[in-house]
C-alpha atoms as a PDB file:
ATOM      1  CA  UNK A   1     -21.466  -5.158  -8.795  1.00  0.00           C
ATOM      2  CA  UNK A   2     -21.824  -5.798  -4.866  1.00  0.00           C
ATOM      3  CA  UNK A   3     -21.598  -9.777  -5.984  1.00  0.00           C
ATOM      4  CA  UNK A   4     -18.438  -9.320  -7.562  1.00  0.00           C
ATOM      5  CA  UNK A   5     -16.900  -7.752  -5.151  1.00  0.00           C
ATOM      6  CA  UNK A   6     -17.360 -10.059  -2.246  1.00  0.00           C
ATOM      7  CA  UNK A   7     -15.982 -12.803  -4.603  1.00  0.00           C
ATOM      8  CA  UNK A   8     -13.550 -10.808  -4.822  1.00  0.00           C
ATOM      9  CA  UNK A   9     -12.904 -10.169  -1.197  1.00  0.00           C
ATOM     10  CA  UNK A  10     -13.536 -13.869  -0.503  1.00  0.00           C
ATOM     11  CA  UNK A  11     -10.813 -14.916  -3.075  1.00  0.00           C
ATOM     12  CA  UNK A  12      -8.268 -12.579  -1.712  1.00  0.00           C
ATOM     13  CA  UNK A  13      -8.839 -13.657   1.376  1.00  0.00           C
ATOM     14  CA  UNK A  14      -7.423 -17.265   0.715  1.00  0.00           C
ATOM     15  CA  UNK A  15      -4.252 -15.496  -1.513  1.00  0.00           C
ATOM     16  CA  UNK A  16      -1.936 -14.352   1.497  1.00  0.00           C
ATOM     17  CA  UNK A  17       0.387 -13.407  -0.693  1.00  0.00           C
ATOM     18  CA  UNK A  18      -1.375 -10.426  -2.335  1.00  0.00           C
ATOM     19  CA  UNK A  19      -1.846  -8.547   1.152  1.00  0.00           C
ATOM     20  CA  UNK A  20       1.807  -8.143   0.931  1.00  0.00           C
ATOM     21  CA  UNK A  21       0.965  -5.109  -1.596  1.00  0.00           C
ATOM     22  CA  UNK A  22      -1.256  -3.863   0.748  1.00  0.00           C
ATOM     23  CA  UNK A  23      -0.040  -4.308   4.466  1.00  0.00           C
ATOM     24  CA  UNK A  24       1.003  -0.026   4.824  1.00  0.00           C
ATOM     25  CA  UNK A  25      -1.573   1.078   2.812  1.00  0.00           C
ATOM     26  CA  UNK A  26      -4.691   3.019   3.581  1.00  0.00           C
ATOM     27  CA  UNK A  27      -6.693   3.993   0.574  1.00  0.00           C
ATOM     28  CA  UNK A  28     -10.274   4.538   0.393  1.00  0.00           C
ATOM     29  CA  UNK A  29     -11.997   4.258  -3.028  1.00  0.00           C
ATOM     30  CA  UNK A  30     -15.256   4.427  -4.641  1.00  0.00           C
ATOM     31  CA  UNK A  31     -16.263   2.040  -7.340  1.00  0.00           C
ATOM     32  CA  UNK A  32     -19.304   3.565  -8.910  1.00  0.00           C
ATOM     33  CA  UNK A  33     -21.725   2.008 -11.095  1.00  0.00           C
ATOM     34  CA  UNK A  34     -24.938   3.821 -12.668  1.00  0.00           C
ATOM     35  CA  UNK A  35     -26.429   4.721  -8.942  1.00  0.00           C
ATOM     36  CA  UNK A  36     -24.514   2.044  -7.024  1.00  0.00           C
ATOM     37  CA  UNK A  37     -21.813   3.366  -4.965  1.00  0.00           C
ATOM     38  CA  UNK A  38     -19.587   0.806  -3.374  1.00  0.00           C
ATOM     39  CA  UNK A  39     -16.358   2.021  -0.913  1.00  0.00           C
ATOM     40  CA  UNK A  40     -13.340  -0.250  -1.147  1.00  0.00           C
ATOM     41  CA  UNK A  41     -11.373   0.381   2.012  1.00  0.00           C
ATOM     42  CA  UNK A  42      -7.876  -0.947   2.368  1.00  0.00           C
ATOM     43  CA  UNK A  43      -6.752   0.044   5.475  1.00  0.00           C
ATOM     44  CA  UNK A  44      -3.265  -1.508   7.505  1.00  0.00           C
ATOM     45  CA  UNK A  45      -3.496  -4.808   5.567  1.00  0.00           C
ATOM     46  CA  UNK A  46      -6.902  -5.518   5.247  1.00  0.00           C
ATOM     47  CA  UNK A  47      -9.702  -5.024   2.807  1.00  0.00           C
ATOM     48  CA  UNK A  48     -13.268  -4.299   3.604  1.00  0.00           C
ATOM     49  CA  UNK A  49     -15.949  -2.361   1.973  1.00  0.00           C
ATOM     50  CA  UNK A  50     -18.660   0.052   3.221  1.00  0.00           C
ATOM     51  CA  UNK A  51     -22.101   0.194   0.687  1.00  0.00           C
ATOM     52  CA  UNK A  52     -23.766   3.653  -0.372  1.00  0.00           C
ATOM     53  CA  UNK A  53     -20.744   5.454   1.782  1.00  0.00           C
ATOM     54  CA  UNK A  54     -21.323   8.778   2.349  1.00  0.00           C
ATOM     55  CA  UNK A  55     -19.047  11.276  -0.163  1.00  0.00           C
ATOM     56  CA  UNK A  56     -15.565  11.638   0.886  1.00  0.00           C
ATOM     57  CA  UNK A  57     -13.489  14.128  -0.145  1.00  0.00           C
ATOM     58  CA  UNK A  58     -10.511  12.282  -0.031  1.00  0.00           C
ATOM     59  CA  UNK A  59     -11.657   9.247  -1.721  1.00  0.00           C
ATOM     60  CA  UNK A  60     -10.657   8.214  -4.963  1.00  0.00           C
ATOM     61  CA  UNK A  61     -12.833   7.453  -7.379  1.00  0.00           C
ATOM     62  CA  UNK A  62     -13.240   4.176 -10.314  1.00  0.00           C
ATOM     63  CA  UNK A  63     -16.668   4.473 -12.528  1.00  0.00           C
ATOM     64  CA  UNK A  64     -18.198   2.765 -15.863  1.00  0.00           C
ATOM     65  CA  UNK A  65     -20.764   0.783 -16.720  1.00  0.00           C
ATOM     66  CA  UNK A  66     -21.909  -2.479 -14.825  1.00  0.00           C
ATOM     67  CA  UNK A  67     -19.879  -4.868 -17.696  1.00  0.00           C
ATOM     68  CA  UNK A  68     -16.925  -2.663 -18.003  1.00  0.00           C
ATOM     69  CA  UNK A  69     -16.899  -2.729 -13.736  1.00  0.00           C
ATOM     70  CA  UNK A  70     -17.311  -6.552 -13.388  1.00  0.00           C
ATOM     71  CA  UNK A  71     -14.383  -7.240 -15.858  1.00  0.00           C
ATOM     72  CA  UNK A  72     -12.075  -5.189 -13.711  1.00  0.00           C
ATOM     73  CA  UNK A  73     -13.153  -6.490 -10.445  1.00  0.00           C
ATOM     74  CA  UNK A  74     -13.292 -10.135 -11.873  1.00  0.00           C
ATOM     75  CA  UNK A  75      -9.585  -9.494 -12.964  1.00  0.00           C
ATOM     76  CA  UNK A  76     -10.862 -10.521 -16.451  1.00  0.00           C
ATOM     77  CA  UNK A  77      -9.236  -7.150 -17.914  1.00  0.00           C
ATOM     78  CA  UNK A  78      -6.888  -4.809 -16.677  1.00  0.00           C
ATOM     79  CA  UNK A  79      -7.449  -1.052 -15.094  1.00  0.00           C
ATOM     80  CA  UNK A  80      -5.370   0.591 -17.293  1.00  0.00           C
ATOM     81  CA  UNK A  81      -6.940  -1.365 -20.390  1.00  0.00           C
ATOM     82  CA  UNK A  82     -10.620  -0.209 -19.497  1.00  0.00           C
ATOM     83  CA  UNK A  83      -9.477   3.326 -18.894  1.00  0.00           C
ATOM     84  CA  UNK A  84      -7.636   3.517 -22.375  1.00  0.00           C
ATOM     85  CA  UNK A  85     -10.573   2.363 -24.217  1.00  0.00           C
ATOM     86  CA  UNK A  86     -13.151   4.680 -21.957  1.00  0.00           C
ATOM     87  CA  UNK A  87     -14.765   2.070 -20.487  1.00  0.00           C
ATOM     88  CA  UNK A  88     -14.401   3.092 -17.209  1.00  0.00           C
ATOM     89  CA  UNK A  89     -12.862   7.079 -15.244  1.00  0.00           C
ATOM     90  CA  UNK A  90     -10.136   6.559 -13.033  1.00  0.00           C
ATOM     91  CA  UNK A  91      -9.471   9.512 -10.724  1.00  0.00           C
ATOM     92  CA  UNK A  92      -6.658   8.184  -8.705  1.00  0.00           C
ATOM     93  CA  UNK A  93      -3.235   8.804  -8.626  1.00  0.00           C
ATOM     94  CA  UNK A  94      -1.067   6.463 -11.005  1.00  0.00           C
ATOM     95  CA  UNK A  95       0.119   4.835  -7.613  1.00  0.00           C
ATOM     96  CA  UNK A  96      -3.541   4.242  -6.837  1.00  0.00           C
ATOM     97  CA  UNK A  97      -4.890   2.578 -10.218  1.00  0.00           C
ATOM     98  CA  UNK A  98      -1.619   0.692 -10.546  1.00  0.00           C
ATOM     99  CA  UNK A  99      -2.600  -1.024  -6.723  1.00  0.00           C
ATOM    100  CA  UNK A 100      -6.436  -1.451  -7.575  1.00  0.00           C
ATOM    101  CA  UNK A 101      -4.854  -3.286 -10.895  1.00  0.00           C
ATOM    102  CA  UNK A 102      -2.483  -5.342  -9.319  1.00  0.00           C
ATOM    103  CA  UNK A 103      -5.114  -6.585  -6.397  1.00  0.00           C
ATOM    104  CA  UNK A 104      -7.879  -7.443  -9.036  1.00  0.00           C
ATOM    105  CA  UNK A 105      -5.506  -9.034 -11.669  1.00  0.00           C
ATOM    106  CA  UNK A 106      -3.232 -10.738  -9.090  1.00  0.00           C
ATOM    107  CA  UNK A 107      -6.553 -12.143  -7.629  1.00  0.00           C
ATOM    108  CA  UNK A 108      -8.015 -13.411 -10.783  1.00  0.00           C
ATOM    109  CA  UNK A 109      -4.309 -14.517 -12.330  1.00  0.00           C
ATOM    110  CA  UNK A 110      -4.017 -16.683  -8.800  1.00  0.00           C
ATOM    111  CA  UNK A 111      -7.237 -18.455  -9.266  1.00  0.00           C
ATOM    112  CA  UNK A 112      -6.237 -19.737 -12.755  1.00  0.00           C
ATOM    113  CA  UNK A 113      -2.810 -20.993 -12.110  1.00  0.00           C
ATOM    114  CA  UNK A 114      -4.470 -22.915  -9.440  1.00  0.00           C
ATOM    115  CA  UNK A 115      -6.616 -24.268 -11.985  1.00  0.00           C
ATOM    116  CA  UNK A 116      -4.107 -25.624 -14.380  1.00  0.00           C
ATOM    117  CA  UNK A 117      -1.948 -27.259 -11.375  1.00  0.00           C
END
């Protein structure tokens, strides 16, 4: 899962355009797979992430299994897809899951309309 996610944070990096979603924000949440623990942090307009973070009880929280977790990071299927069919929990607000779902997919849709230009 760590893999995926700095793809992902390397890919963002190069889409400007998607930190617009994110430049008030400051959200803290942890992507869990099996015994892996990974804390996305998006704090004032920038993305980072902190490995085996200690528990925070303000963190939200995104878990499932390592193919259900790759999909959503790799922007290959939506949040709110992977939640409906139980592949993955989501305890976030609605606010919260719609912002991790916009960042992955935006990420992923970016990198394929760059392909077919």
């Amino acid at each position: 899962m760590i893999k995926s996610i700095q793809k992902f944070l390397v890919k963002m990096q190069k889409q400007g355009h998607v930190y617009q979603l994110i430049k008030q924000a400051e959200v803290h949440v942890n992507l869990r797979c099996e015994e892996q623990v990974v804390q996305l942090v998006i704090k004032n307009g920038a993305v980072f992430i902190l490995q085996n973070p200690l528990e925070q009880h303000n963190a939200y929280e995104v878990r499932g299994n390592e193919a259900a977790m790759k999909q959503l990071i790799e922007g290959t299927s939506r949040l709110r897809v992977l939640e409906q069919k139980g592949e993955i929990k989501v305890d976030t607000s609605l606010r919260i899951a719609l912002l991790l779902e916009s960042l992955f997919y935006l990420t992923k849709a970016q990198e394929d309309f760059a392909k077919i230009i």
